[in-house]
PDB file of N, CA and C in Angstrom:
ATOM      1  N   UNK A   1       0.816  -1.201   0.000  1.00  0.00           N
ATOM      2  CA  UNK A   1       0.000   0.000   0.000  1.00  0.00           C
ATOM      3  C   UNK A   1       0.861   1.267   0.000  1.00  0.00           C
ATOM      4  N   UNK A   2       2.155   1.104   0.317  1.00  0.00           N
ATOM      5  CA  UNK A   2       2.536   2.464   0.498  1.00  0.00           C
ATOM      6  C   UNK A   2       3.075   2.798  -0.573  1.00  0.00           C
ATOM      7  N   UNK A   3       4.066   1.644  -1.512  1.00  0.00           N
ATOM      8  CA  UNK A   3       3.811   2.040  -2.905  1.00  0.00           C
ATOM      9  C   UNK A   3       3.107   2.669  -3.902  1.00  0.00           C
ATOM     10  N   UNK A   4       1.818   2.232  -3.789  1.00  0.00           N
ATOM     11  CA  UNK A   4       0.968   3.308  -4.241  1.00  0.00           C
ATOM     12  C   UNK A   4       0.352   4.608  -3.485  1.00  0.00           C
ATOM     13  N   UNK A   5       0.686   4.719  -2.589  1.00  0.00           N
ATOM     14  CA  UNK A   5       1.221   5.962  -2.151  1.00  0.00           C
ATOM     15  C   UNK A   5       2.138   7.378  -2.650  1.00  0.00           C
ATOM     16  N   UNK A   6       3.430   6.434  -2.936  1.00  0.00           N
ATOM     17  CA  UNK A   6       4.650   6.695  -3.522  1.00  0.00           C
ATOM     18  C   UNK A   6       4.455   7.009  -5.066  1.00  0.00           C
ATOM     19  N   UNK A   7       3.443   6.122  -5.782  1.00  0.00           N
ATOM     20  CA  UNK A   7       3.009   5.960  -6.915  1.00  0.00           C
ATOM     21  C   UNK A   7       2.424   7.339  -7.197  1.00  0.00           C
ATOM     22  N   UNK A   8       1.382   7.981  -6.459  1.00  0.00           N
ATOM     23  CA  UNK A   8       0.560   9.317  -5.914  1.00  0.00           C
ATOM     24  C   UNK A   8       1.435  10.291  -6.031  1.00  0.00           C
ATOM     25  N   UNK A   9       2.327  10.078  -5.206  1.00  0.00           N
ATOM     26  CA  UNK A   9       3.051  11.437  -4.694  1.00  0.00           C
ATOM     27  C   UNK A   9       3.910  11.441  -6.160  1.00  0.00           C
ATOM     28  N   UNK A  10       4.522  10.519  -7.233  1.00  0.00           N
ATOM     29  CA  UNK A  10       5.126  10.591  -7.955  1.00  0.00           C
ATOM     30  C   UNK A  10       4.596  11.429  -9.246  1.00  0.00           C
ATOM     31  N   UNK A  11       3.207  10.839  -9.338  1.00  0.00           N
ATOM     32  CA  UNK A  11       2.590  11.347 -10.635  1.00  0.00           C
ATOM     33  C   UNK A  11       1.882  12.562 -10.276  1.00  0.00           C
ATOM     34  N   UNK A  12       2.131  13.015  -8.937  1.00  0.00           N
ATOM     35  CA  UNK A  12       1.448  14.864  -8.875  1.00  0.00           C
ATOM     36  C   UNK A  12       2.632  15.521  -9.304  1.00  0.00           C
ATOM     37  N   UNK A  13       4.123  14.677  -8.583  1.00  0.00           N
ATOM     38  CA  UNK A  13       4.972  15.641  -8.964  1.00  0.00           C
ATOM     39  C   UNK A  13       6.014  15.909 -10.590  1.00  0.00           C
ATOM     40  N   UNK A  14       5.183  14.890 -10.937  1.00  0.00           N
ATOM     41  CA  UNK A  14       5.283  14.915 -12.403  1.00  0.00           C
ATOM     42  C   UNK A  14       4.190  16.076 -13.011  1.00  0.00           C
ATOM     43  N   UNK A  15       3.221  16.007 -12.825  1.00  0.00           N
ATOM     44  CA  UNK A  15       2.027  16.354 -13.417  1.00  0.00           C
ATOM     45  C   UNK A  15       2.787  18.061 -13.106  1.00  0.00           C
ATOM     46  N   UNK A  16       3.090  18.512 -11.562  1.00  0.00           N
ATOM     47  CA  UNK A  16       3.586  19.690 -10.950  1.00  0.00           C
ATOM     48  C   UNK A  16       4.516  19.919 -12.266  1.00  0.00           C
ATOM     49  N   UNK A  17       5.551  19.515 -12.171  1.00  0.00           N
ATOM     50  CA  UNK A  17       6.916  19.579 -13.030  1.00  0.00           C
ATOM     51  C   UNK A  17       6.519  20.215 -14.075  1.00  0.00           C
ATOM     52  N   UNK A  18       5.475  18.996 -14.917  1.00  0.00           N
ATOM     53  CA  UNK A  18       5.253  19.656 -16.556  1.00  0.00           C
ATOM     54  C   UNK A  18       4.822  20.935 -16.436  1.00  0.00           C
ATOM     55  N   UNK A  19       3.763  20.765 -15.460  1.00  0.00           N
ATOM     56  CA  UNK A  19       2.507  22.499 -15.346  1.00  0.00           C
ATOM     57  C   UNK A  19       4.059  23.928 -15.866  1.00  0.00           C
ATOM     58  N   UNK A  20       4.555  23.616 -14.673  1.00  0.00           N
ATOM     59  CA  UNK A  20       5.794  24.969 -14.184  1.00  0.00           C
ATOM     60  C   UNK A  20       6.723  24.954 -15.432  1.00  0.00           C
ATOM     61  N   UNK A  21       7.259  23.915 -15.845  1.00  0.00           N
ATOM     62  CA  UNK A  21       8.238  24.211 -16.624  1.00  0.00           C
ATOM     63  C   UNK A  21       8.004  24.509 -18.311  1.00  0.00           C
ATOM     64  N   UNK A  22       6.791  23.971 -18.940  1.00  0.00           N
ATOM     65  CA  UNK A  22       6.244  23.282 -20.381  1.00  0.00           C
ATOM     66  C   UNK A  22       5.754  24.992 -20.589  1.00  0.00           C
ATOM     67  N   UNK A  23       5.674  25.456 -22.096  1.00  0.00           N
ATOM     68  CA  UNK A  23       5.448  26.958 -22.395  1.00  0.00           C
ATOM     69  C   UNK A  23       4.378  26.434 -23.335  1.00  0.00           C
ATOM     70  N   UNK A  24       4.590  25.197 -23.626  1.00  0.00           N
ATOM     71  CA  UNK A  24       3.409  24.751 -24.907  1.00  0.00           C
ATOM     72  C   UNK A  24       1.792  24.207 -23.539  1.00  0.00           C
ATOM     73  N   UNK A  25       1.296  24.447 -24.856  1.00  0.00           N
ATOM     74  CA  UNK A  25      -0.483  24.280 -24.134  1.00  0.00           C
ATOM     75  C   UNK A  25      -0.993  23.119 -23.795  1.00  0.00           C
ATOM     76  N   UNK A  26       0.190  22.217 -25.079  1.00  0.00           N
ATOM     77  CA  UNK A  26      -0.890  20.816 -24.872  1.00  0.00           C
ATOM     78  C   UNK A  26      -0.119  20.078 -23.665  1.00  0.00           C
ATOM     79  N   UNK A  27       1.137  19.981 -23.600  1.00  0.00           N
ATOM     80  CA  UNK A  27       1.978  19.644 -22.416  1.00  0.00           C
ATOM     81  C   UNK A  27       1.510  19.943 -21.179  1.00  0.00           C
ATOM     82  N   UNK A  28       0.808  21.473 -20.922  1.00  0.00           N
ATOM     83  CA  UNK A  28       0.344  22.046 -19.608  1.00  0.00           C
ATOM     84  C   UNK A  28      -1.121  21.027 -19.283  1.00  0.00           C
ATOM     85  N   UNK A  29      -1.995  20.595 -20.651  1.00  0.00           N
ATOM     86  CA  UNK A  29      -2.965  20.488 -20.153  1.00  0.00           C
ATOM     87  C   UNK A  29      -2.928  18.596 -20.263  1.00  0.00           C
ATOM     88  N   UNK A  30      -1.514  17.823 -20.613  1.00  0.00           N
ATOM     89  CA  UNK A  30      -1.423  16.416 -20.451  1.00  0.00           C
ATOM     90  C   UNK A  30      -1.057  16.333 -18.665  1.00  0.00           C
ATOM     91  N   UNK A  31      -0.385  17.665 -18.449  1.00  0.00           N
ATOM     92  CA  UNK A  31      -0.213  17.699 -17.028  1.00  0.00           C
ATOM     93  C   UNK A  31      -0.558  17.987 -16.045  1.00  0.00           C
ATOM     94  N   UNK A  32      -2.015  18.174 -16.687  1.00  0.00           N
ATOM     95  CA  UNK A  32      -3.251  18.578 -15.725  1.00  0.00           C
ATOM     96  C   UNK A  32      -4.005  17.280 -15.573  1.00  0.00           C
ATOM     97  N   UNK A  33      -3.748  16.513 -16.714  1.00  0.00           N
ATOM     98  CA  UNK A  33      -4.571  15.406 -16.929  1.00  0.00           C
ATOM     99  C   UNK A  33      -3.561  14.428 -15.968  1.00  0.00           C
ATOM    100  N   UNK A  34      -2.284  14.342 -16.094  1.00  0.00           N
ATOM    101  CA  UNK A  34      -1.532  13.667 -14.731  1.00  0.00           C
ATOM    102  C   UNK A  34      -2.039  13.946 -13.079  1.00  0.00           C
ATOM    103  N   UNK A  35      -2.187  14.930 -13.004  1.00  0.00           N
ATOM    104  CA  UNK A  35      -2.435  15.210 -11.573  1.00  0.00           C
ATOM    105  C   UNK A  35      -4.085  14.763 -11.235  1.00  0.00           C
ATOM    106  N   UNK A  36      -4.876  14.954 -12.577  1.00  0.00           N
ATOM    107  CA  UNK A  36      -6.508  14.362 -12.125  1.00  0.00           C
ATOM    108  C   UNK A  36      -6.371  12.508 -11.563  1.00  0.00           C
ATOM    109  N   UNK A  37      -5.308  12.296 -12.874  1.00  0.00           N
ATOM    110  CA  UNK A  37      -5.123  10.740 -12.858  1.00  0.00           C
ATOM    111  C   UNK A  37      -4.839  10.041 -11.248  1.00  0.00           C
ATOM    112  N   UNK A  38      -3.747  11.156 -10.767  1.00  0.00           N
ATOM    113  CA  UNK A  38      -3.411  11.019  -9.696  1.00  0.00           C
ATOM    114  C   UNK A  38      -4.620  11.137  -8.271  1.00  0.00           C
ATOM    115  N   UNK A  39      -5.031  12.127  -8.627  1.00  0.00           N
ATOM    116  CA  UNK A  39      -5.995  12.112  -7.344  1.00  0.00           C
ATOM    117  C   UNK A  39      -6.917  11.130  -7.631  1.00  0.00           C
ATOM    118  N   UNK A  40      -7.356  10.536  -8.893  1.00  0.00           N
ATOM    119  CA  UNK A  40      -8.350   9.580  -8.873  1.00  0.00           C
ATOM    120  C   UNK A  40      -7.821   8.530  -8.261  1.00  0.00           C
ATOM    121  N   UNK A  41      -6.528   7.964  -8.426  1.00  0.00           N
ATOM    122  CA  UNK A  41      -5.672   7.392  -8.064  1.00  0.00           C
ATOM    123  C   UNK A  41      -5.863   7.155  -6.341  1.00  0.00           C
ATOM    124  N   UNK A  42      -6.010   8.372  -5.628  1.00  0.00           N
ATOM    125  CA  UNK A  42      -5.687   8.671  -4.338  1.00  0.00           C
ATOM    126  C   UNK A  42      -6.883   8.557  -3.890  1.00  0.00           C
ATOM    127  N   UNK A  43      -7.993   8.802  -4.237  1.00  0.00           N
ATOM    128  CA  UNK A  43      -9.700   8.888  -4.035  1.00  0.00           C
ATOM    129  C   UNK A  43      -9.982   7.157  -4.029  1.00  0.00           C
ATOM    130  N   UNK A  44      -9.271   6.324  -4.862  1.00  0.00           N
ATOM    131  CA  UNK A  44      -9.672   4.950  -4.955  1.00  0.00           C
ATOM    132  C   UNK A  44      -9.095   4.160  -3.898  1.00  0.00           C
ATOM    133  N   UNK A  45      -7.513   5.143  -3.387  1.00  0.00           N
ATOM    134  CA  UNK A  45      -6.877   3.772  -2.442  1.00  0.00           C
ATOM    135  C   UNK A  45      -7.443   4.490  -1.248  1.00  0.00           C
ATOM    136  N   UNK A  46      -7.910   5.847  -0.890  1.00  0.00           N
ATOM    137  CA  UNK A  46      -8.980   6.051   0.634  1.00  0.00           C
ATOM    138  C   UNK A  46     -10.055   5.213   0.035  1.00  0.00           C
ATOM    139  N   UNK A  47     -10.917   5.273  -0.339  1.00  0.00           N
ATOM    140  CA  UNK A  47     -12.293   4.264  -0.212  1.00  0.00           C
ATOM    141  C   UNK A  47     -11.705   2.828  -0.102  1.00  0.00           C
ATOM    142  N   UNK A  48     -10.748   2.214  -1.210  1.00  0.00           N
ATOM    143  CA  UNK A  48     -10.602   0.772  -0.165  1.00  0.00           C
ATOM    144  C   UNK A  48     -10.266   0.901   1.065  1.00  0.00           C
ATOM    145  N   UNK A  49      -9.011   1.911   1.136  1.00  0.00           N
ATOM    146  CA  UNK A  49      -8.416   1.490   2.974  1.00  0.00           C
ATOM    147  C   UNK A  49     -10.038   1.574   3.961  1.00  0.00           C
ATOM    148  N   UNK A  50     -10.645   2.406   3.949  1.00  0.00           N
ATOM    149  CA  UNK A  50     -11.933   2.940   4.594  1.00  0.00           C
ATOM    150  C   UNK A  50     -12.947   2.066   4.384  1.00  0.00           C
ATOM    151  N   UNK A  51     -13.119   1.444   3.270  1.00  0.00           N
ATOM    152  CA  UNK A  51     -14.068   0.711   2.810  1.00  0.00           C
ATOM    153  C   UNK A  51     -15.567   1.461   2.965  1.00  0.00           C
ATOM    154  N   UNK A  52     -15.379   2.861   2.251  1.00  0.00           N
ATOM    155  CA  UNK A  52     -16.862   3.949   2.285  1.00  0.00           C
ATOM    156  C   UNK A  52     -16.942   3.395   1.101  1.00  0.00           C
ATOM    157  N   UNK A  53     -18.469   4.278   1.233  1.00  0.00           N
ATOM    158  CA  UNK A  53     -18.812   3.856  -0.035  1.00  0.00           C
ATOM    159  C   UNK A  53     -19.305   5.819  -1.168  1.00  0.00           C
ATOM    160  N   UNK A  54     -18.678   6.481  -0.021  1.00  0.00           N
ATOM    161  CA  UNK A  54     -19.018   7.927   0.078  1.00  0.00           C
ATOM    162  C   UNK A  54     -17.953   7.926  -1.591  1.00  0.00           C
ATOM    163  N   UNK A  55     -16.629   7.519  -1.502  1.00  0.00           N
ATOM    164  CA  UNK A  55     -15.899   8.181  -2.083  1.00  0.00           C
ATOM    165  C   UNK A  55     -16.333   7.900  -3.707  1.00  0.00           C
ATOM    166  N   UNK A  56     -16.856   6.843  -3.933  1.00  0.00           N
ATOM    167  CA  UNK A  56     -17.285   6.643  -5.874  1.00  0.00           C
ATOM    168  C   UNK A  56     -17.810   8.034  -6.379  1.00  0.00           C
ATOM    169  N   UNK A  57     -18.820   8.510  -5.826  1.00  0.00           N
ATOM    170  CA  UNK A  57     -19.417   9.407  -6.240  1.00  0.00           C
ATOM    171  C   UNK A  57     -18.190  10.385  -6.844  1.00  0.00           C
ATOM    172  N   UNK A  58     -17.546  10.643  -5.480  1.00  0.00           N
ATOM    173  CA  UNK A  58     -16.191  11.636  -6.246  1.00  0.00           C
ATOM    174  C   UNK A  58     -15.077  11.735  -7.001  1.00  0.00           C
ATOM    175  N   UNK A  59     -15.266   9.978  -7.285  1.00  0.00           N
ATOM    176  CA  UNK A  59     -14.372   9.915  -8.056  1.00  0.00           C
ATOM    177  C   UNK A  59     -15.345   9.939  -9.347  1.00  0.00           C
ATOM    178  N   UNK A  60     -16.374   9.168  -9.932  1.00  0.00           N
ATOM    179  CA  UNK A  60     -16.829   9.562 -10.989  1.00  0.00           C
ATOM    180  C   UNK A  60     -16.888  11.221 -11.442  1.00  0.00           C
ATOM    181  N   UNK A  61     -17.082  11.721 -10.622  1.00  0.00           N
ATOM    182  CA  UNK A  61     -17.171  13.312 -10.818  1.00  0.00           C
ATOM    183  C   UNK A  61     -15.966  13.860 -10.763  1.00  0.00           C
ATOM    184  N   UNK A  62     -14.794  13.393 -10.892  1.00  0.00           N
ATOM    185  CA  UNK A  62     -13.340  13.571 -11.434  1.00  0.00           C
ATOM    186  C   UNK A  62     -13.391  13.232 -12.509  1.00  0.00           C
ATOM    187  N   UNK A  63     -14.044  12.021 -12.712  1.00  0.00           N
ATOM    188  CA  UNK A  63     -13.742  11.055 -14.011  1.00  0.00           C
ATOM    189  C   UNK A  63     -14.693  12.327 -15.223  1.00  0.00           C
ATOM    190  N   UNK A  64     -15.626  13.163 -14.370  1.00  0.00           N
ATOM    191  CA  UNK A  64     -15.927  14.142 -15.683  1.00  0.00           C
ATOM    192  C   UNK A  64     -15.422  14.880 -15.774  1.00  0.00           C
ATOM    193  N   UNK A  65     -14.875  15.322 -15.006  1.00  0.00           N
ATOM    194  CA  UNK A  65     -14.301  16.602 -15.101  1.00  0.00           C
ATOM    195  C   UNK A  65     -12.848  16.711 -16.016  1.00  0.00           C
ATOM    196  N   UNK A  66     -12.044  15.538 -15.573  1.00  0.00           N
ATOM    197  CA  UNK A  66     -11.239  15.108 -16.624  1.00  0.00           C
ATOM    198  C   UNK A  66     -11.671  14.938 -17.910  1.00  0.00           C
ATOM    199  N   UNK A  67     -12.957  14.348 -18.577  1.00  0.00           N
ATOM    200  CA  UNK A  67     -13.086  14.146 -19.443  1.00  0.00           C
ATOM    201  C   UNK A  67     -13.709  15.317 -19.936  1.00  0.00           C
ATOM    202  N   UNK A  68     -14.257  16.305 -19.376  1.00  0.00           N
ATOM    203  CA  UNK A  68     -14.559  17.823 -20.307  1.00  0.00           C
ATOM    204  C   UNK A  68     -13.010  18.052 -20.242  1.00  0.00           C
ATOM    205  N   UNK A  69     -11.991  18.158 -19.467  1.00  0.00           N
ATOM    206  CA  UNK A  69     -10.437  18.778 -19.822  1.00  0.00           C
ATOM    207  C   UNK A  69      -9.882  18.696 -21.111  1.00  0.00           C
ATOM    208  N   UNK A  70     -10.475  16.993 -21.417  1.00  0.00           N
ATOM    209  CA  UNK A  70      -9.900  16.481 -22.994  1.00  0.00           C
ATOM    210  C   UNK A  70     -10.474  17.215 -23.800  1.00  0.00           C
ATOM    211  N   UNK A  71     -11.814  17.199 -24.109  1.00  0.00           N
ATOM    212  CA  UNK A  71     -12.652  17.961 -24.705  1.00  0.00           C
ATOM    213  C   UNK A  71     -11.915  19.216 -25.308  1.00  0.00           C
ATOM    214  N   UNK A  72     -11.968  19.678 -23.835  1.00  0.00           N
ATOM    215  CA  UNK A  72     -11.187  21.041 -24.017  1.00  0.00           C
ATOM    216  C   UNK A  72      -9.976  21.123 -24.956  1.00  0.00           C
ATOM    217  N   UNK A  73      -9.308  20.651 -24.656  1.00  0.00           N
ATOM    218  CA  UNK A  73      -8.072  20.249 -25.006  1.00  0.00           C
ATOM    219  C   UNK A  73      -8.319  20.066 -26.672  1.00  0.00           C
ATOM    220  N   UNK A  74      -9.310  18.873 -26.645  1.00  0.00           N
ATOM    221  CA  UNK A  74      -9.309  18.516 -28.422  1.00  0.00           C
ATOM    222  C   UNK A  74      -9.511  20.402 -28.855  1.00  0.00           C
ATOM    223  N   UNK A  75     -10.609  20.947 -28.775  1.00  0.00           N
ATOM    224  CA  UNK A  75     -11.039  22.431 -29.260  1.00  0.00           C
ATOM    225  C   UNK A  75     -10.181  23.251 -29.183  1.00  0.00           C
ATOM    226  N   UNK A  76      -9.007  23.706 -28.026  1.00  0.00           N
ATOM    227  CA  UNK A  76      -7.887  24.368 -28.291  1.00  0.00           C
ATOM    228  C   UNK A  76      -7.138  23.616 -29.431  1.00  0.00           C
ATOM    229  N   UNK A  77      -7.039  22.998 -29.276  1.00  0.00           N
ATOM    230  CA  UNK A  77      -5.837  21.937 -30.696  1.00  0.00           C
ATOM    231  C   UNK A  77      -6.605  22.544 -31.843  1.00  0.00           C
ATOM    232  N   UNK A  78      -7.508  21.897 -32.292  1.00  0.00           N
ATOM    233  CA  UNK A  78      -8.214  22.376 -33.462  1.00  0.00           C
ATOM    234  C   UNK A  78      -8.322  23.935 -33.747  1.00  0.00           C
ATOM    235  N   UNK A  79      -8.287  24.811 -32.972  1.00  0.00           N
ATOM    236  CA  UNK A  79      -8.846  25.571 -32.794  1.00  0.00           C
ATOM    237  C   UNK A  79      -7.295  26.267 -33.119  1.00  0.00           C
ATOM    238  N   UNK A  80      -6.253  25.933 -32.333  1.00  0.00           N
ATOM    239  CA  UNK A  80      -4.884  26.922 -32.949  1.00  0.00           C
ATOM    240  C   UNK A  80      -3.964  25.832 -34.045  1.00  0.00           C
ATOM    241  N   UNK A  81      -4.857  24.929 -34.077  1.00  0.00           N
ATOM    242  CA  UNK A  81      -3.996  24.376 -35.554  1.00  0.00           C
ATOM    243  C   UNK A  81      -4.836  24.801 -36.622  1.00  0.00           C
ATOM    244  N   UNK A  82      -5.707  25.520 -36.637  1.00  0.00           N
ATOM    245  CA  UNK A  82      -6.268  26.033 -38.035  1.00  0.00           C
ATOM    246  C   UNK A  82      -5.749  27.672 -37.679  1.00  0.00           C
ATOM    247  N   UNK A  83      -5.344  28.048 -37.159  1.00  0.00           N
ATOM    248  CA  UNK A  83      -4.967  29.427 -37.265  1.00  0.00           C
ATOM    249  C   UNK A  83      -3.572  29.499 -37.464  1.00  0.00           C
ATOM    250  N   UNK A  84      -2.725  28.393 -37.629  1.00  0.00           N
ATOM    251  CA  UNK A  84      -1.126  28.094 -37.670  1.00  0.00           C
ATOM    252  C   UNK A  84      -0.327  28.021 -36.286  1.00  0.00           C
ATOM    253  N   UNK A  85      -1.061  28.605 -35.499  1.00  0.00           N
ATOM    254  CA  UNK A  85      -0.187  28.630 -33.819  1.00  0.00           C
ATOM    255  C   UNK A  85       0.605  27.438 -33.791  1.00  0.00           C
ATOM    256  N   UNK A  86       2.376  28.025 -33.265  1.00  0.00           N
ATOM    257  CA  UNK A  86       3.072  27.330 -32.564  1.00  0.00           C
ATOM    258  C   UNK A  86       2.729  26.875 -31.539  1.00  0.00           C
ATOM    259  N   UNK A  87       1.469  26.946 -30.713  1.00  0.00           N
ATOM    260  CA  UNK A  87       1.262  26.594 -29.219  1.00  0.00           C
ATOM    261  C   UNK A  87       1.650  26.903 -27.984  1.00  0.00           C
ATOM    262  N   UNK A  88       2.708  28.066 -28.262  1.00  0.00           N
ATOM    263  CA  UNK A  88       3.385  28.894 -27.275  1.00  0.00           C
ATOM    264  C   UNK A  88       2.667  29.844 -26.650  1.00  0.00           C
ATOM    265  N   UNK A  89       2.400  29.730 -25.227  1.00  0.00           N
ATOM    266  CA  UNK A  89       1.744  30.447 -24.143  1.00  0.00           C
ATOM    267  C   UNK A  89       2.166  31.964 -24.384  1.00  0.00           C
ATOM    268  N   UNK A  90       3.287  32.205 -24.060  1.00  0.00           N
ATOM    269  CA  UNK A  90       4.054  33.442 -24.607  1.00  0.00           C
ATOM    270  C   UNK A  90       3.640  33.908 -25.411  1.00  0.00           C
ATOM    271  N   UNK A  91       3.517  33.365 -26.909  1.00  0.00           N
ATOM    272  CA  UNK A  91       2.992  34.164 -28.031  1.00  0.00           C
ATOM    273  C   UNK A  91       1.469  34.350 -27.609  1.00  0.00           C
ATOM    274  N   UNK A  92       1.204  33.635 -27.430  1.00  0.00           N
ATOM    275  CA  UNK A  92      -0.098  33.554 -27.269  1.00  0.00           C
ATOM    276  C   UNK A  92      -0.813  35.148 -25.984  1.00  0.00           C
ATOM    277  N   UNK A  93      -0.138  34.951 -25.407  1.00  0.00           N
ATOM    278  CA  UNK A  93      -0.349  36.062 -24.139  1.00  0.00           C
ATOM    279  C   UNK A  93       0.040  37.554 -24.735  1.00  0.00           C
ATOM    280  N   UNK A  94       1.384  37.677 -25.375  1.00  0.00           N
ATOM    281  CA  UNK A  94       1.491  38.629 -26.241  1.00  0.00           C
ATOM    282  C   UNK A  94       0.435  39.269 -26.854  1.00  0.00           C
ATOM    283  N   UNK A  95      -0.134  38.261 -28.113  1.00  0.00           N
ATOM    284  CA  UNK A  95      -0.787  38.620 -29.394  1.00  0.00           C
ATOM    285  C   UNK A  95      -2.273  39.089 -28.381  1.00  0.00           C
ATOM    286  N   UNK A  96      -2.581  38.833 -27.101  1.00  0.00           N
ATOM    287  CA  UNK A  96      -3.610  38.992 -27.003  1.00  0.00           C
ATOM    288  C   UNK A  96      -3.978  40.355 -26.295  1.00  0.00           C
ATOM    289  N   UNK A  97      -2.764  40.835 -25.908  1.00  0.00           N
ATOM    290  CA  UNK A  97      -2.616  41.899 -25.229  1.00  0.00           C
ATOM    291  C   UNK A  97      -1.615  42.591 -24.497  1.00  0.00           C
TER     292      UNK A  97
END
């Protein structure tokens, strides 16, 4: 059990890492999608240790919320690959103001 613990703490601080360091969009938002992975991750091993039955609910309601992120994600993609964007936050923050 404490492995996946370790497992937890590994893939937030991955997920952390990409957020801070990555200037591109889709990188920021695969590393948003690491850290959801992770807490779902963390939401599943409290309800076994506990054996509630409280915690499903919150994890399905991660499980959407992650899945509008992709969403998202697909519509930015599409959305600056038809306008030519490099995907750079920077430019991007620039051109907008």
């Amino acid at each position: 059990m404490i492995l996946l613990l370790y497992l937890i703490f590994a893939l937030i601080g991955m997920g952390l890492a990409g957020v801070i360091a990555s200037r591109n969009v889709i990188l920021i938002v695969f590393s948003i999608e690491i850290i959801f992975l992770a807490s779902i991750v963390f939401l599943a091993y409290g309800v076994t240790y506990n054996q509630s039955a409280y915690g499903s609910e919150m994890i399905l309601a991660i499980w959407a919320v992650a899945a509008l992120d992709a969403m998202v994600l697909v519509v930015i993609y599409l959305i600056l690959s038809h306008i030519d964007s490099k995907f750079n936050i920077k430019e991007f923050l620039k051109s907008k103001g």
